[in-house]
Protein backbone atom coordinates (compact mmCIF):
# COMPACT_ATOMS: atom_id res chain seq x y z
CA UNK A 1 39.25 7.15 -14.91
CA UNK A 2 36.29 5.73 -13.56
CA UNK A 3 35.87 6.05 -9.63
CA UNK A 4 36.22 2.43 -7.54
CA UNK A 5 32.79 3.08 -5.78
CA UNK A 6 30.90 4.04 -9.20
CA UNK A 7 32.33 0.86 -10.27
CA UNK A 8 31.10 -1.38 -7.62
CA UNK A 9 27.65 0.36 -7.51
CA UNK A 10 27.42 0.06 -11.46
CA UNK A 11 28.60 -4.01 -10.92
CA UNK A 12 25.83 -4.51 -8.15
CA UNK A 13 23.56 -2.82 -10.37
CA UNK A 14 24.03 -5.27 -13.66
CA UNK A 15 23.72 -7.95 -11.48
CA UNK A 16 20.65 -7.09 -9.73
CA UNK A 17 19.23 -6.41 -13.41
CA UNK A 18 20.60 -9.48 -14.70
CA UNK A 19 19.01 -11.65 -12.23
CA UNK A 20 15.36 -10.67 -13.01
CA UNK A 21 15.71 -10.08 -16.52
CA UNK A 22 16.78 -13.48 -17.36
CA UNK A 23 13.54 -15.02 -15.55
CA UNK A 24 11.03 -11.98 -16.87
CA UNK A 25 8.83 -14.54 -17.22
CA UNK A 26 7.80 -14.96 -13.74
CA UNK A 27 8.99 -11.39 -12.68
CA UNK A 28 7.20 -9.00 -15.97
CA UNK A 29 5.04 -11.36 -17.25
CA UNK A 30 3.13 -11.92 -14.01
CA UNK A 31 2.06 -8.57 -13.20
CA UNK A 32 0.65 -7.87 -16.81
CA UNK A 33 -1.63 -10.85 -16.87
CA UNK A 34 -2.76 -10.00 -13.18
CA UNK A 35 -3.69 -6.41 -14.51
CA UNK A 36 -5.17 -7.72 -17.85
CA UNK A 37 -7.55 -9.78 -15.14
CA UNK A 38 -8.04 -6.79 -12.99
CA UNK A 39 -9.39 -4.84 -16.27
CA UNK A 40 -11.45 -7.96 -17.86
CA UNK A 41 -13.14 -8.57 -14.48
CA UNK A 42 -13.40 -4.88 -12.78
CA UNK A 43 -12.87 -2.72 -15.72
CA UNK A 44 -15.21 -4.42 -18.28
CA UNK A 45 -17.89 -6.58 -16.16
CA UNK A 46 -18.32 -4.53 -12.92
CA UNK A 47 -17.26 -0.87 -13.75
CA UNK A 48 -20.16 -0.58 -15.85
CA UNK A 49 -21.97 -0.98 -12.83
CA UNK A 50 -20.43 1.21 -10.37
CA UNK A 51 -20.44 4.10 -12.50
CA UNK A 52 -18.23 6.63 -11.42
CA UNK A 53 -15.74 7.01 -8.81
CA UNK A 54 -13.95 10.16 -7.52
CA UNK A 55 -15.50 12.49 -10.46
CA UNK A 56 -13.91 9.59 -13.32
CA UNK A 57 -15.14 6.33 -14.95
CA UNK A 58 -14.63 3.42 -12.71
CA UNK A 59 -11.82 1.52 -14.93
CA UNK A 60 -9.88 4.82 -15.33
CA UNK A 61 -9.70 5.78 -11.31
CA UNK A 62 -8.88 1.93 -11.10
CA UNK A 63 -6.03 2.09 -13.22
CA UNK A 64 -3.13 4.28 -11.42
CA UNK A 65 -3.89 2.11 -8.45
CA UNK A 66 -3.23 -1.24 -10.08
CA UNK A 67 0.16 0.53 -11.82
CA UNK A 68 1.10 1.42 -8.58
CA UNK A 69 0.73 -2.26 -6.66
CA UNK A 70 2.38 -3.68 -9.01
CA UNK A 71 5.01 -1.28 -8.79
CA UNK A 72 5.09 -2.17 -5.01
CA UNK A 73 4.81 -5.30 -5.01
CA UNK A 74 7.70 -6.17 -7.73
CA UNK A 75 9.90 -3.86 -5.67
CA UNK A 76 9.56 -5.22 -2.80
CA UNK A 77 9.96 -8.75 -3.56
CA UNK A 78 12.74 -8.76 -6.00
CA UNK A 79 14.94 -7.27 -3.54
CA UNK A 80 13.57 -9.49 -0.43
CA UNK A 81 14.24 -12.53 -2.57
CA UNK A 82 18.20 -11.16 -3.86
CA UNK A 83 19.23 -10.05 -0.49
CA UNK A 84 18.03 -13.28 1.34
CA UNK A 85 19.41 -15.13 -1.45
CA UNK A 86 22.91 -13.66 -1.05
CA UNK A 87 22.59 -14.71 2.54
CA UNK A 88 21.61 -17.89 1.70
CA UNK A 89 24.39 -18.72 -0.59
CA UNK A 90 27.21 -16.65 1.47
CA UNK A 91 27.13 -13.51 -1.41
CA UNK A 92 26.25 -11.70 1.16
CA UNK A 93 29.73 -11.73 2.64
CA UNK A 94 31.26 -10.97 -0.20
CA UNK A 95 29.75 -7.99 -0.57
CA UNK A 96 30.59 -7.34 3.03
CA UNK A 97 34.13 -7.67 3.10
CA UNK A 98 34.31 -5.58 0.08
CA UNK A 99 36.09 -2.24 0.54
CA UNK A 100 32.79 -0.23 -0.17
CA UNK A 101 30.92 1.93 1.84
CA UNK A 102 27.64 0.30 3.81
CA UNK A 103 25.20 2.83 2.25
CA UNK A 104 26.02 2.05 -1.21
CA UNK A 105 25.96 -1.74 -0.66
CA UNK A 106 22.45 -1.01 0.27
CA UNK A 107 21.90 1.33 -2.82
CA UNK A 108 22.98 -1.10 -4.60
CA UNK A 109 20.37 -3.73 -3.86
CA UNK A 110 17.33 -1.30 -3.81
CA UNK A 111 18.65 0.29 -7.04
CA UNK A 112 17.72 -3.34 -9.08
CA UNK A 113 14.43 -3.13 -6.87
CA UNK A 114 13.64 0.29 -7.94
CA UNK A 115 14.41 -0.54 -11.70
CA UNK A 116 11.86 -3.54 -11.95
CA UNK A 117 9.54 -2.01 -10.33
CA UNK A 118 9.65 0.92 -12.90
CA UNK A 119 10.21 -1.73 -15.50
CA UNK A 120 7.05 -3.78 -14.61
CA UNK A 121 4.88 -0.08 -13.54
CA UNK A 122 5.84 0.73 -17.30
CA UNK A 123 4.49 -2.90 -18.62
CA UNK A 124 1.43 -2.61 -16.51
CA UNK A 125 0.19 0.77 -17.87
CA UNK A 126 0.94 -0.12 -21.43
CA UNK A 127 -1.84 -3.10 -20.75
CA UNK A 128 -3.88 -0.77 -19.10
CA UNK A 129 -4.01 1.49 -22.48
CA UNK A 130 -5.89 -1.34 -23.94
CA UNK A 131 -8.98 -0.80 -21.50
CA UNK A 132 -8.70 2.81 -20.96
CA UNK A 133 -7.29 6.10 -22.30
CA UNK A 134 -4.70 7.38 -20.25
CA UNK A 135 -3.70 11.05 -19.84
CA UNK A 136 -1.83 12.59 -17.53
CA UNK A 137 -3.01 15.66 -15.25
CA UNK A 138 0.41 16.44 -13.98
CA UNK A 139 3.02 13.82 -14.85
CA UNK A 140 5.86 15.13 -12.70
CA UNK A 141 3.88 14.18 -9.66
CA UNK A 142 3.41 10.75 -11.03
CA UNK A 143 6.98 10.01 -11.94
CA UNK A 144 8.32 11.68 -8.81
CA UNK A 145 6.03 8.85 -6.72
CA UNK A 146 6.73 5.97 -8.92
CA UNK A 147 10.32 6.89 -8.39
CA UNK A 148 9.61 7.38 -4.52
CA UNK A 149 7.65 4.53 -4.03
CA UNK A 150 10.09 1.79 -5.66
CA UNK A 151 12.48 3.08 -3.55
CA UNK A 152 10.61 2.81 -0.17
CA UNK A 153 9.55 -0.68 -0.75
CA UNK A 154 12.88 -1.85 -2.07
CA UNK A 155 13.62 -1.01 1.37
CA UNK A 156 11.49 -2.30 3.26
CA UNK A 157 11.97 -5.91 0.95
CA UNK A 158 15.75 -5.42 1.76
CA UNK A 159 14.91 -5.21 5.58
CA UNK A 160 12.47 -8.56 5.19
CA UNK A 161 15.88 -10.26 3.80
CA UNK A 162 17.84 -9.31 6.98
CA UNK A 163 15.10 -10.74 8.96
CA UNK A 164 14.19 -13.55 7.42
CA UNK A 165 14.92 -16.85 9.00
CA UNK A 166 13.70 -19.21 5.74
CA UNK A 167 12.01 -18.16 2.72
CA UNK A 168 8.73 -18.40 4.02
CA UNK A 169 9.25 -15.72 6.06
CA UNK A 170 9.97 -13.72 2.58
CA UNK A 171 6.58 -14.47 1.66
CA UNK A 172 5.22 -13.41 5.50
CA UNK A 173 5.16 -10.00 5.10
CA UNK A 174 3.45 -9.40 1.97
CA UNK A 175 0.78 -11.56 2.31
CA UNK A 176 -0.11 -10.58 6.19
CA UNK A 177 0.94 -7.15 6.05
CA UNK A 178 1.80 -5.36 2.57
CA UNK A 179 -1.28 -6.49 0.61
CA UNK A 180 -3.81 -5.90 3.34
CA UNK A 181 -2.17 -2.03 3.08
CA UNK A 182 -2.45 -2.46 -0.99
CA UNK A 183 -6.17 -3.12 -0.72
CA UNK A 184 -7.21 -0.94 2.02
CA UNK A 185 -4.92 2.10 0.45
CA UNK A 186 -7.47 3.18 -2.22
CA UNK A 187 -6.63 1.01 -5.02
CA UNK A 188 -10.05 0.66 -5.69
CA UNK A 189 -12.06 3.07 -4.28
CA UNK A 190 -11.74 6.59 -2.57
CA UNK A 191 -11.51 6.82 0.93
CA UNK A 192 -14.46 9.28 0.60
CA UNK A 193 -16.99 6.93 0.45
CA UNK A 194 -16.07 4.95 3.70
CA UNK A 195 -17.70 5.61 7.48
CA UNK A 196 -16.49 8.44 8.97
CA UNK A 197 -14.42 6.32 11.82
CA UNK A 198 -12.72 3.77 8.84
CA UNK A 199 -11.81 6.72 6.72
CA UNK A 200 -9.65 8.01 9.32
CA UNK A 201 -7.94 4.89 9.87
CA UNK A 202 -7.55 4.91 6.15
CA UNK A 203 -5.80 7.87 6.23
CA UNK A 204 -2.88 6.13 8.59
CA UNK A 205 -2.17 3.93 6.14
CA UNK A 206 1.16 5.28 4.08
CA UNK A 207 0.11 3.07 0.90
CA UNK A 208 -2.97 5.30 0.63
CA UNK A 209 -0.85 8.38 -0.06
CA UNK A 210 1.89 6.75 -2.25
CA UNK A 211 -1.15 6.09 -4.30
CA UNK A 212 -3.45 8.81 -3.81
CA UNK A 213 -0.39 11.38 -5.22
CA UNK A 214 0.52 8.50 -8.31
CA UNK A 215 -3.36 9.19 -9.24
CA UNK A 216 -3.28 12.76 -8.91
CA UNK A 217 -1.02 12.49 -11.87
CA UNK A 218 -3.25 10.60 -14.09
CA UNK A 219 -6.52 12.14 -12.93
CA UNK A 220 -5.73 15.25 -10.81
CA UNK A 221 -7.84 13.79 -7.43
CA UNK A 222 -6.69 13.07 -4.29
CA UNK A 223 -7.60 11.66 -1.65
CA UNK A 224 -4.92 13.26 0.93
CA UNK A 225 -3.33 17.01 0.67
CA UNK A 226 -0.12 16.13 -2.14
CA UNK A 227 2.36 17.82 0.67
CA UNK A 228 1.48 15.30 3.41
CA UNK A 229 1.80 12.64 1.26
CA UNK A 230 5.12 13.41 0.21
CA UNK A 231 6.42 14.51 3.86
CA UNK A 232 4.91 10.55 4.84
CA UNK A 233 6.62 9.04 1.78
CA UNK A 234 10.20 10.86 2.06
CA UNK A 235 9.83 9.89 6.16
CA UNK A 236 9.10 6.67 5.92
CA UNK A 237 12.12 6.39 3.00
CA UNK A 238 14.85 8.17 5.23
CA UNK A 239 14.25 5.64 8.37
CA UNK A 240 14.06 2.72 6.55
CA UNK A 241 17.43 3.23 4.80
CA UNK A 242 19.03 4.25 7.93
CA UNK A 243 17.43 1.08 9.48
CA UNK A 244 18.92 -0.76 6.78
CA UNK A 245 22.25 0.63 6.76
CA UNK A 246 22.82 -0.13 10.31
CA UNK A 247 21.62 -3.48 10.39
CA UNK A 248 24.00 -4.23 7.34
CA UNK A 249 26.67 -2.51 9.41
CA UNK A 250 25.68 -4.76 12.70
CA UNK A 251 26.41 -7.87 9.81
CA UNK A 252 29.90 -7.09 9.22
């Protein structure tokens, strides 16, 4: 017999699936025509230019990085936009009331965040195979982080939802805060080639070693030791589930 709690997670699960899957084409098809862009414009017309970066061809450096906002970015929103639209239609209380334990009502959510944004990370590289060869240097590190990083910003788009007054406060945080990060985090260039001064800011940001470790596994450079950056990831992932798991608890 099944257990009660693998049941509910598995139910929260199908449902979280459902509910992107059956609108892919504003939540997959998006981020494949934004990295088909990325790769036209960068990758075709201004790599040439640029040469190298890091030791590798522009377009291929480029590439984990744009795999890896995407992966952020569709991780973070779809669960910002299911929590706060439980609340918004009184789900939320539902799940709640439910005999279930906090922690898992929270796994729940972040577990449908965590599969798009593998879903859509998947998508994104198989467009990016059209512009570049991809190899991987050591591909445990680079599934390890993918895994990782859904998970941290399915958090952190589960806390937006708790604190969201509207749904333009959904869109508040990524667009003053998250993509800022994105940019500055080595997406498109190595922090190496900055002013002494900005590359140690750039070396506070937590995005920077999310992706400097998801291009290690492509390309086997870094631009931050690979046991920092996990110490910083794993952190920042512990405190924002407790985080969540309290305020959830506060809701009850």
């Amino acid at each position: 017999m099944i257990h009660p709690l693998i049941v509910a997670y598995a139910t929260m699960v199908r449902r979280e699936v459902l509910r992107f899957s059956r609108a892919w084409f504003r939540t997959l098809l998006p981020p494949m025509m934004n990295t088909w862009l990325y790769f036209l414009i960068f990758g075709s017309l201004i790599g040439p230019r640029i040469g190298t970066m890091g030791g590798c061809p522009y377009a291929s450096f480029m590439m984990p990085g744009l795999v890896m906002m995407s992966v952020i970015v569709s991780s973070y929103t779809n669960v910002a936009s299911s929590v706060y639209s439980a609340r918004f239609q009184r789900y939320i209380e539902e799940v709640l009331v439910a005999p279930v334990p906090r922690w898992l009502s929270v796994a729940g959510f972040v577990t449908g965040g965590v599969i798009r944004g593998i879903l859509v990370g998947l998508l994104v590289l198989a467009v990016a195979a059209c512009f570049v060869p991809v190899s991987f240097h050591a591909p445990l590190h680079g599934v390890l982080m993918l895994l990782l990083s859904s998970v941290l910003f399915s958090l952190g788009g589960f806390l937006n939802a708790l604190y969201a007054g509207s749904f333009d406060d959904i869109s508040v945080v990524p667009t003053l805060l998250l993509t800022p990060l994105i940019y500055l985090g080595g997406v498109f260039y190595t922090v190496d080639v900055l002013p002494p001064f900005w590359e140690s800011v750039s070396r506070l940001n937590p995005l920077l070693h999310v992706i400097s470790v998801f291009r290690y596994g492509f390309l086997g450079v870094a631009d931050a030791p690979l046991e920092l950056s996990y110490a910083v990831t794993l952190l920042l992932m512990v405190l924002l589930f407790l985080w969540a798991v309290l305020l959830i608890r506060g809701r009850r």
